[in-house]
C-alpha atoms as a PDB file:
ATOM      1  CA  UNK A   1     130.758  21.424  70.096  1.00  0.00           C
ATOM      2  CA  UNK A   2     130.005  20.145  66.493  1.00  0.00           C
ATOM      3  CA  UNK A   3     132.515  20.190  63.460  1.00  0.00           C
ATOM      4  CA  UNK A   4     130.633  21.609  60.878  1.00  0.00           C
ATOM      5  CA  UNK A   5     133.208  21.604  57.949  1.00  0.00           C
ATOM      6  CA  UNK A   6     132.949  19.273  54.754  1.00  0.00           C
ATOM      7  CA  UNK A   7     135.253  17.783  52.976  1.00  0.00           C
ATOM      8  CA  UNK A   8     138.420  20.396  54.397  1.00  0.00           C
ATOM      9  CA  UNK A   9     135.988  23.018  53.612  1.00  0.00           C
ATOM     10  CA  UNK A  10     134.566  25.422  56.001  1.00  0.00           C
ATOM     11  CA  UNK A  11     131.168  23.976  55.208  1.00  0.00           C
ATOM     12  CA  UNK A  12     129.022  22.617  52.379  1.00  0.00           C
ATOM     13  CA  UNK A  13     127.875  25.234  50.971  1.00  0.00           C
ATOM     14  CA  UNK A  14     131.552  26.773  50.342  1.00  0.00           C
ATOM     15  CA  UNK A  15     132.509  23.241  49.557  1.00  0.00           C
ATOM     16  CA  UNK A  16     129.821  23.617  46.826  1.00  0.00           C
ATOM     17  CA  UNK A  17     130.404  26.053  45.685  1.00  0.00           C
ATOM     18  CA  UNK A  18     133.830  26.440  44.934  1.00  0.00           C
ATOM     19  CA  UNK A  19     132.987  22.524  43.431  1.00  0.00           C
ATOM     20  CA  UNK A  20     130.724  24.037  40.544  1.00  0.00           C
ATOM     21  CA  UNK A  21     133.117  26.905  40.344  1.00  0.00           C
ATOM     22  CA  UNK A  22     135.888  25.182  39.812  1.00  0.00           C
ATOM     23  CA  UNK A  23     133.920  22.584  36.917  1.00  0.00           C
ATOM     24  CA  UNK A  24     132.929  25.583  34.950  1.00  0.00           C
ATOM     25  CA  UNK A  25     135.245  24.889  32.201  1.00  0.00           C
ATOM     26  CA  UNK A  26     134.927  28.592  31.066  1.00  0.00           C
ATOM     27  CA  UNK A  27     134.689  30.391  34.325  1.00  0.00           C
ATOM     28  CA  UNK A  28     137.834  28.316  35.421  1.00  0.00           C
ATOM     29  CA  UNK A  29     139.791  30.065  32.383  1.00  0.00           C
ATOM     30  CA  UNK A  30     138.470  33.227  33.125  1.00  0.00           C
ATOM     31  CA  UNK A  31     139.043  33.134  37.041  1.00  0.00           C
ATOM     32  CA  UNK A  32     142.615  31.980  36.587  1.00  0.00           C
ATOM     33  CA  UNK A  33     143.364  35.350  34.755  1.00  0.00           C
ATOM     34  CA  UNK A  34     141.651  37.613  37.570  1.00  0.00           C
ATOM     35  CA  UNK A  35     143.697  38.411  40.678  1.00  0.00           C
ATOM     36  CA  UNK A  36     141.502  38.416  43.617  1.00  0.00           C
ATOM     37  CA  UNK A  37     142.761  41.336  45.778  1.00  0.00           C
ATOM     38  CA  UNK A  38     139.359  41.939  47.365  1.00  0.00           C
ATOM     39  CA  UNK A  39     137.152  39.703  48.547  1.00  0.00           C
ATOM     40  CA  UNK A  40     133.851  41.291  48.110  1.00  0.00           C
ATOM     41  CA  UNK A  41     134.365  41.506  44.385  1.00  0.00           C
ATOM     42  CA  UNK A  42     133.349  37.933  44.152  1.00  0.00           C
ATOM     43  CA  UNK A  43     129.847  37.745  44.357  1.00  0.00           C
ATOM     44  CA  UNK A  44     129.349  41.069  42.207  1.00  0.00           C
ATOM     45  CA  UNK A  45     131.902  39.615  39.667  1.00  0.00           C
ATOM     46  CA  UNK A  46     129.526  36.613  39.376  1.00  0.00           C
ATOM     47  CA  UNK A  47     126.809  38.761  39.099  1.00  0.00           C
ATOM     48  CA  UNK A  48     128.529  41.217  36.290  1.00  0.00           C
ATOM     49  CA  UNK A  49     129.670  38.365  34.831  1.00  0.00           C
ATOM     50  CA  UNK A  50     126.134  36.763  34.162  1.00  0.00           C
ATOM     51  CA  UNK A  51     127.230  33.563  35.952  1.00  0.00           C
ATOM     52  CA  UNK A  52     124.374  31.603  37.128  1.00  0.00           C
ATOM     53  CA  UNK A  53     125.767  30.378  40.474  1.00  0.00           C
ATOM     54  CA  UNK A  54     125.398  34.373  41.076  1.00  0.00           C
ATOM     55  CA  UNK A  55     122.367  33.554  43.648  1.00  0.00           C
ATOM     56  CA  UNK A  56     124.053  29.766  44.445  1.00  0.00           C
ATOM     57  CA  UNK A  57     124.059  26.337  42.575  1.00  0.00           C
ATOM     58  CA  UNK A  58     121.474  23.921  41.458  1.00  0.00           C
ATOM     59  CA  UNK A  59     122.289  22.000  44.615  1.00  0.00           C
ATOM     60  CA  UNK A  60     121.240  25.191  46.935  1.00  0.00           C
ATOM     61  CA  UNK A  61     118.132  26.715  48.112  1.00  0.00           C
ATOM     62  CA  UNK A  62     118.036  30.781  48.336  1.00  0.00           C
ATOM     63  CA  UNK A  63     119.072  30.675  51.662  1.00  0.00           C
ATOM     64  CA  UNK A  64     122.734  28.528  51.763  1.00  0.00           C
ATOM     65  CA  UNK A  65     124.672  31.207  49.220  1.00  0.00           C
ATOM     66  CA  UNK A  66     125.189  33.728  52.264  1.00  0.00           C
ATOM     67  CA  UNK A  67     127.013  30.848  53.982  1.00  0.00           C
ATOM     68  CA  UNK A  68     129.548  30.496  51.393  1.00  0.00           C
ATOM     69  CA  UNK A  69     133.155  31.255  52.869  1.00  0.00           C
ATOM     70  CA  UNK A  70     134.431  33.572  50.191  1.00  0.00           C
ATOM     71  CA  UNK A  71     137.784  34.195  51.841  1.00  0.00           C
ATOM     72  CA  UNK A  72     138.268  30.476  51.537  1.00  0.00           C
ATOM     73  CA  UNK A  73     137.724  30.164  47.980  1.00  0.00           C
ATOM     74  CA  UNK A  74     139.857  32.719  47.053  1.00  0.00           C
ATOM     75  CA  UNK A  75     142.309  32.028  49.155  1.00  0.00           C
ATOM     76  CA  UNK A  76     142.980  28.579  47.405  1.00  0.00           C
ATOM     77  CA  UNK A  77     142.452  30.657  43.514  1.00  0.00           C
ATOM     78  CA  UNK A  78     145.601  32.718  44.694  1.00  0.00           C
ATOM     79  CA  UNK A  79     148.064  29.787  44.142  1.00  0.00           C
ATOM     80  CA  UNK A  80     146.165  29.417  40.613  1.00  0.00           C
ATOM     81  CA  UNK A  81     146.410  32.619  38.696  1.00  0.00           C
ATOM     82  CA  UNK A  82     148.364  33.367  35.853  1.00  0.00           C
ATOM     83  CA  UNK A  83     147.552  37.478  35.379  1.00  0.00           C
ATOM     84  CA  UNK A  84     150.924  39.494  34.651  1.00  0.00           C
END
């Protein structure tokens, strides 16, 4: 059995993309004031939102964004936010 996971993330992809996520100066502000109670608002928030990692990053091809390990990402926003 192989260890997939990268850098303590599940994988690279989520590793990726919680890295360009997270060095998105203005989508960092803006995530910190969401709360995150459901986890498959994330990829139509980034797609409302007009993000452009909304189909992946410049690092991915069309196929790696369905790997990303949403729960994972969110999970370690919750600690983060600052909503009332």
């Amino acid at each position: 059995m192989s260890d997939n996971s990268y850098n303590g993330w599940t994988n690279w992809e989520t590793w990726n993309m919680a890295l360009w996520l997270d060095n998105d100066e203005s989508f960092y502000n803006l995530r910190r004031c969401t709360n995150w109670r459901s986890l498959e608002n994330m990829p139509k928030f980034l797609n409302e939102t007009g993000s452009v990692y909304s189909r992946g990053t410049p690092d991915m091809n069309g196929t790696d964004f369905y790997r990303v390990n949403w729960t994972e990402i969110l999970n370690s926003w919750k600690e983060e936010e600052v909503y009332d």
